[in-house]
Each structure stands twice: as structure tokens, then as C-alpha cells.
N, C-alpha and C. Protein backbone atom coordinates (compact mmCIF):
# COMPACT_ATOMS: atom_id res chain seq x y z
N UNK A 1 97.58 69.48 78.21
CA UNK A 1 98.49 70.53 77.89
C UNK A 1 99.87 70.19 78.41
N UNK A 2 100.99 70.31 77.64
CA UNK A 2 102.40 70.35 78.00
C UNK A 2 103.15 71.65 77.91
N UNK A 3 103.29 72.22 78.63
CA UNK A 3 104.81 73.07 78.51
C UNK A 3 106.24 72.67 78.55
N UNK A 4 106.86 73.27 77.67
CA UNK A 4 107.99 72.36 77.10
C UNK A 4 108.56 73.41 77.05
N UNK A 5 110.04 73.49 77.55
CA UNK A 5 111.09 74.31 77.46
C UNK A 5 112.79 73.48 77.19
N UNK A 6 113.24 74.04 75.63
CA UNK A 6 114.28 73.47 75.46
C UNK A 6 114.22 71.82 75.46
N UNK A 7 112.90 71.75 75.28
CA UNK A 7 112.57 70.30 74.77
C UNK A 7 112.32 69.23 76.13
N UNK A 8 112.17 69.91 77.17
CA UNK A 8 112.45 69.09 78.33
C UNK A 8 110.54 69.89 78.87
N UNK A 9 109.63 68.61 78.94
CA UNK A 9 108.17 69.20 79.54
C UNK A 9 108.26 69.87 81.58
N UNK A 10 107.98 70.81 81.54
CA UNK A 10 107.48 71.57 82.53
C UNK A 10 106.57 70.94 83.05
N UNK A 11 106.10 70.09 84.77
CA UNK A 11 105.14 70.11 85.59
C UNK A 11 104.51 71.63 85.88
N UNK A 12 103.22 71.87 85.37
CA UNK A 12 102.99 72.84 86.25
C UNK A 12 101.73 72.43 87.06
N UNK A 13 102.01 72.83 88.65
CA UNK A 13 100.81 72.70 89.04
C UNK A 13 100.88 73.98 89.95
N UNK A 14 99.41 73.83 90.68
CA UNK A 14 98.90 75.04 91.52
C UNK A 14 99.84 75.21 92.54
N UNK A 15 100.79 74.45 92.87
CA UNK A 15 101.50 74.91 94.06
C UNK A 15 103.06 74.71 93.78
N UNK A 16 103.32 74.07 92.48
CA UNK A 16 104.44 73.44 92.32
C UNK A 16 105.87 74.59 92.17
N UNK A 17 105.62 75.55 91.79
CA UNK A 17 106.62 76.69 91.61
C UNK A 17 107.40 76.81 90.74
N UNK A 18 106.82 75.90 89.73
CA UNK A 18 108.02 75.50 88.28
C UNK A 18 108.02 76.90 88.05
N UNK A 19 107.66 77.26 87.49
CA UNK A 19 107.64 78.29 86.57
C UNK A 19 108.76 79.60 87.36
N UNK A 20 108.69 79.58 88.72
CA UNK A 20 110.08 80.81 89.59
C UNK A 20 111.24 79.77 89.24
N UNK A 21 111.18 78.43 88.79
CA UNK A 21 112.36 77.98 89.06
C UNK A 21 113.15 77.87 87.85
N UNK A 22 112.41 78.50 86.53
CA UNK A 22 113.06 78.68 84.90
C UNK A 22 114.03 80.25 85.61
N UNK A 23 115.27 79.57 84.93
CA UNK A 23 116.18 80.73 84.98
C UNK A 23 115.28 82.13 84.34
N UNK A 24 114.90 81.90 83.25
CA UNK A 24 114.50 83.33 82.20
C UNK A 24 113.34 83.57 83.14
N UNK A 25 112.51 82.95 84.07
CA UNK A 25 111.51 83.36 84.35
C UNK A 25 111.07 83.86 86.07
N UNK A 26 112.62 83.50 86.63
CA UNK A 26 112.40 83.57 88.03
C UNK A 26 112.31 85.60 88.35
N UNK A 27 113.07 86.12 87.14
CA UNK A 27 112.96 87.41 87.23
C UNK A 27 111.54 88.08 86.91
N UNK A 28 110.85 87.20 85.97
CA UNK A 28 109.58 87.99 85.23
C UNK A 28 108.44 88.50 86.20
N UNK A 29 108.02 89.52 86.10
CA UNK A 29 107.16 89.86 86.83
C UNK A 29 106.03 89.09 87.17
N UNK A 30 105.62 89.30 87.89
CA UNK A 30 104.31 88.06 88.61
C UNK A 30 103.67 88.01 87.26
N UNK A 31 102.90 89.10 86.73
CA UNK A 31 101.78 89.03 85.84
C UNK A 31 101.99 88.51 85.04
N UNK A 32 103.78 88.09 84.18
CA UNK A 32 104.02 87.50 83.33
C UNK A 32 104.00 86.18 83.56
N UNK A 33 104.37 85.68 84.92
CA UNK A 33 104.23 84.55 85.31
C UNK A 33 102.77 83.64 85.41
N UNK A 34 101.90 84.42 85.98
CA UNK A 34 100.59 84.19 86.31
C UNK A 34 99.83 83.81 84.89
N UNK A 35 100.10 84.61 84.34
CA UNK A 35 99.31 84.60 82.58
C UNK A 35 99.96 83.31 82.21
N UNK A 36 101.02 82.63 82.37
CA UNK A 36 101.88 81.70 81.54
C UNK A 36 100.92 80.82 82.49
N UNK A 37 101.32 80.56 83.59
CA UNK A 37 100.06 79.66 84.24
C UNK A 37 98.93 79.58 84.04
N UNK A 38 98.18 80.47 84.13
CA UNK A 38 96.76 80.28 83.76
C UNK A 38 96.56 79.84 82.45
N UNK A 39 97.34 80.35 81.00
CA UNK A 39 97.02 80.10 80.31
C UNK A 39 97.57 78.13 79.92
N UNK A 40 98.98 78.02 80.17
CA UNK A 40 99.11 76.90 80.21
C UNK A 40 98.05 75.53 81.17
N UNK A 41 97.48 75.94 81.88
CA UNK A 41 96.67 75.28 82.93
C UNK A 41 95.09 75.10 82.05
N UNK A 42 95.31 75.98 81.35
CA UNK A 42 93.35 75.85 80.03
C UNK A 42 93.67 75.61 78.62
N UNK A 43 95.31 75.44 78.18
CA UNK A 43 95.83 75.33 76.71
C UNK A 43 94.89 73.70 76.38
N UNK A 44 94.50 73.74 75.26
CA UNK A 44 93.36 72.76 74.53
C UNK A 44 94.33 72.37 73.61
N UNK A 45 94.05 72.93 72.45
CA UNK A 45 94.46 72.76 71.04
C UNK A 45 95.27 73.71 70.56
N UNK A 46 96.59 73.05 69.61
CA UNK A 46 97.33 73.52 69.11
C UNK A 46 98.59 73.92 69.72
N UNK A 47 99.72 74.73 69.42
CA UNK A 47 101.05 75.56 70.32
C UNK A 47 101.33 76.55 70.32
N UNK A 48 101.53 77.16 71.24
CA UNK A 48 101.96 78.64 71.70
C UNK A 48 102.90 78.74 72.15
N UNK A 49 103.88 79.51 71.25
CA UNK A 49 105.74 79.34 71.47
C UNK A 49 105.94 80.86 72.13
N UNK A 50 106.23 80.99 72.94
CA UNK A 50 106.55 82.55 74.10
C UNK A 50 108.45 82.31 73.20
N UNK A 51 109.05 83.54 72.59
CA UNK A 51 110.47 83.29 72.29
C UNK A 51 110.93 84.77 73.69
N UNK A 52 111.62 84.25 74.44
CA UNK A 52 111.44 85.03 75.80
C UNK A 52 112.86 86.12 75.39
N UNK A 53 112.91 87.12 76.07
CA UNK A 53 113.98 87.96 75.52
C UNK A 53 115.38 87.42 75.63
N UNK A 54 115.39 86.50 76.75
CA UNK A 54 117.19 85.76 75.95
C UNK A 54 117.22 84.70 74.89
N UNK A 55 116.40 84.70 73.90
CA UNK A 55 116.62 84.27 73.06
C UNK A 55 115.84 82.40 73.33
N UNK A 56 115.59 82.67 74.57
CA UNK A 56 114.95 80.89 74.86
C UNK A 56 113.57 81.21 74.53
N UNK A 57 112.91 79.52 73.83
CA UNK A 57 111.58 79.17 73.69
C UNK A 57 110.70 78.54 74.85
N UNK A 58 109.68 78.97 75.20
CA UNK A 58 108.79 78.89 75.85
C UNK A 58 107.32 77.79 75.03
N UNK A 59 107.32 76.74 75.35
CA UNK A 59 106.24 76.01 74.69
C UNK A 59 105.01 75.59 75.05
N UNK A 60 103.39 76.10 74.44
CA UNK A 60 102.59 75.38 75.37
C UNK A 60 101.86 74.32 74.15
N UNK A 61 101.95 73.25 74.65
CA UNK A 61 101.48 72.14 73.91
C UNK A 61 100.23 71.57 74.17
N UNK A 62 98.84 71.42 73.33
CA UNK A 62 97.76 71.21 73.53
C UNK A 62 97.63 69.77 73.15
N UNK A 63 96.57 69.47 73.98
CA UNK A 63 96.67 67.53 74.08
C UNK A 63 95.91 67.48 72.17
N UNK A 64 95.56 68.76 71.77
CA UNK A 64 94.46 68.19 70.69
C UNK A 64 95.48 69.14 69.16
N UNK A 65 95.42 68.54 68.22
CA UNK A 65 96.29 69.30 67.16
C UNK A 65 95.54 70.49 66.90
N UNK A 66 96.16 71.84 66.36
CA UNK A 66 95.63 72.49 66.21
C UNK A 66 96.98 73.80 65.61
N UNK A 67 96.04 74.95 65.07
CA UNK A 67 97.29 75.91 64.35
C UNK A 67 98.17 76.36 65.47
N UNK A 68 99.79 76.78 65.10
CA UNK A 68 100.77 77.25 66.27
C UNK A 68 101.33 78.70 65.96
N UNK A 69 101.27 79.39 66.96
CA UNK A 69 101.85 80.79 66.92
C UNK A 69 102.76 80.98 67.78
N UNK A 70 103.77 82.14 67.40
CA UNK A 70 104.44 82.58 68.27
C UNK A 70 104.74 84.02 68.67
N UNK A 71 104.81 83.87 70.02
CA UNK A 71 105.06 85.78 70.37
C UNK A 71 106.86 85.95 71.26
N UNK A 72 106.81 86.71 70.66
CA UNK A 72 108.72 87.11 70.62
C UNK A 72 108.12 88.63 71.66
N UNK A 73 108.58 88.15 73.08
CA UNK A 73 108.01 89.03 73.79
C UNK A 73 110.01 89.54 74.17
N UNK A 74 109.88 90.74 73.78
CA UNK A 74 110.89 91.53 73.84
C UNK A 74 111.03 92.20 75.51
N UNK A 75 109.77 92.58 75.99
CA UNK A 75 110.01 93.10 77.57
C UNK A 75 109.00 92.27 77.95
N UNK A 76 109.07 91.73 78.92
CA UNK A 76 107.77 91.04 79.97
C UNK A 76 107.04 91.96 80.61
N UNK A 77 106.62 93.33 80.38
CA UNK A 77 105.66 93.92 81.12
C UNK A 77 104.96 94.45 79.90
N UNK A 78 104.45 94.15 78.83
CA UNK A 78 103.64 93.78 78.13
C UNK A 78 102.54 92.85 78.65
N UNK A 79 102.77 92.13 79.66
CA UNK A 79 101.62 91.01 79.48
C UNK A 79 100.76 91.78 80.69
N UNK A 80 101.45 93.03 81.35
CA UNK A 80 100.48 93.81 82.35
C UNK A 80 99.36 94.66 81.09
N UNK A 81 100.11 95.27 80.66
CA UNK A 81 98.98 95.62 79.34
C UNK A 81 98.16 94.83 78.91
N UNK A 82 98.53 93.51 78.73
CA UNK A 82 97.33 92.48 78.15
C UNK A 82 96.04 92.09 78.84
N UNK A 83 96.91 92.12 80.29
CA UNK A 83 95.98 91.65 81.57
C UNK A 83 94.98 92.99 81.84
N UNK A 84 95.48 94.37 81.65
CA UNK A 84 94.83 95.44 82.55
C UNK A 84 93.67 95.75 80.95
N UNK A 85 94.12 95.87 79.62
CA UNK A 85 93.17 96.24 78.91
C UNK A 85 92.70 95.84 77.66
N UNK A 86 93.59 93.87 77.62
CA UNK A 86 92.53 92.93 77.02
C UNK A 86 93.28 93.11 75.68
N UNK A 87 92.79 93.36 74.58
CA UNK A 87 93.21 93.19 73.33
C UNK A 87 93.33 95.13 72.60
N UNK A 88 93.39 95.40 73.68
CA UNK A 88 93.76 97.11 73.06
C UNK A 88 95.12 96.72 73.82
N UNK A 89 95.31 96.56 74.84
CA UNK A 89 96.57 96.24 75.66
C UNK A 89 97.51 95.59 75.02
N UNK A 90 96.96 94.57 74.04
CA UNK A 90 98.03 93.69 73.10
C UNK A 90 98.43 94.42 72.28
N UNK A 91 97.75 95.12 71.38
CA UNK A 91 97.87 96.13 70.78
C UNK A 91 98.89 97.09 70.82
N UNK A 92 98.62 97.40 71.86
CA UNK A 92 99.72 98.46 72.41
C UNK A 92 100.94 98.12 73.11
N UNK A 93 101.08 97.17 73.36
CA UNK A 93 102.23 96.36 73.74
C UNK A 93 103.22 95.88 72.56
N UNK A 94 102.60 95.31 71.69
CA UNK A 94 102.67 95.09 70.37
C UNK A 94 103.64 96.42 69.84
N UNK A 95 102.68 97.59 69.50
CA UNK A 95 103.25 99.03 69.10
C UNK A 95 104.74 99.57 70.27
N UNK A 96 104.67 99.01 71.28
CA UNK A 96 105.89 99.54 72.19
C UNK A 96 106.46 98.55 72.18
């Protein structure tokens, strides 16, 4: 898996702190942060483009080809909804 921002790949590791050190992301709430980790840390196949509310792309790149989506996350406390109630939470994050 690669994360790629503005075309330049992201180290992430368990202790490394990339992710407080993205301008767009040093503000985001933990949970938004944590989810981008975890999920970048198990990304397989395919890309997952985060378009973050200033207008920057967020990239997670899977070592294996596969289909690519993107989520245009307008507020970062959406991804507490995702985390606390799963895919009704997306849902409703989605709708707000």
C-alpha cells in the first residue's frame, strides 16, 4: 500500500507521525486520523482518493490493481459516525 499526497508517497508507520505532520491533517480529529491509518496500513487492491475539504487529494494506493473511488469528505467528523455506527453512520454522514 502507498499513500500519496500531491503526488509525493507518505511513510506511514506505527510510530512515525506522518500523518499530524500533513498540513490538512494535523487539525483533523484523531478518529479521522486513526481511520486513514488503519485503513491505509490493510489497503490491498485498488485506490481510495479522500478529496479533503481544502480542496487537496488524499491517496491510498494498493500494491494489487483494482476499482478506485473517491470520497469528498466535506467535514472530518463524519468518519466518527463511520467508526461509532458502521455503514448506517456512512449513511448518515453522507445525508449531513
Amino acid at each position: 500500500m502507498t499513500l500519496v499526497q500531491d503526488g509525493a508517497p507518505i511513510s506511514l508507520t506505527a510510530r512515525s507521525g506522518a500523518l499530524n505532520r500533513l498540513p490538512e491533517l494535523k487539525d483533523a480529529p484523531a478518529a479521522f486520523r486513526t481511520a486513514v491509518r488503519l485503513m491505509a496500513a490493510n489497503w490491498i487492491a485498488g485506490t481510495l482518493i479522500f478529496e479533503l475539504p481544502s480542496g487537496r487529494e488524499l491517496r491510498m494506493e494498493g500494491s494489487k490493481p483494482g476499482p478506485e473511488a473517491r470520497i469528498v469528505v466535506r467535514d472530518f467528523a463524519f468518519m466518527r459516525r463511520v467508526l461509532t455506527a458502521g455503514d448506517i453512520g456512512f449513511a448518515e454522514g453522507y445525508m449531513a
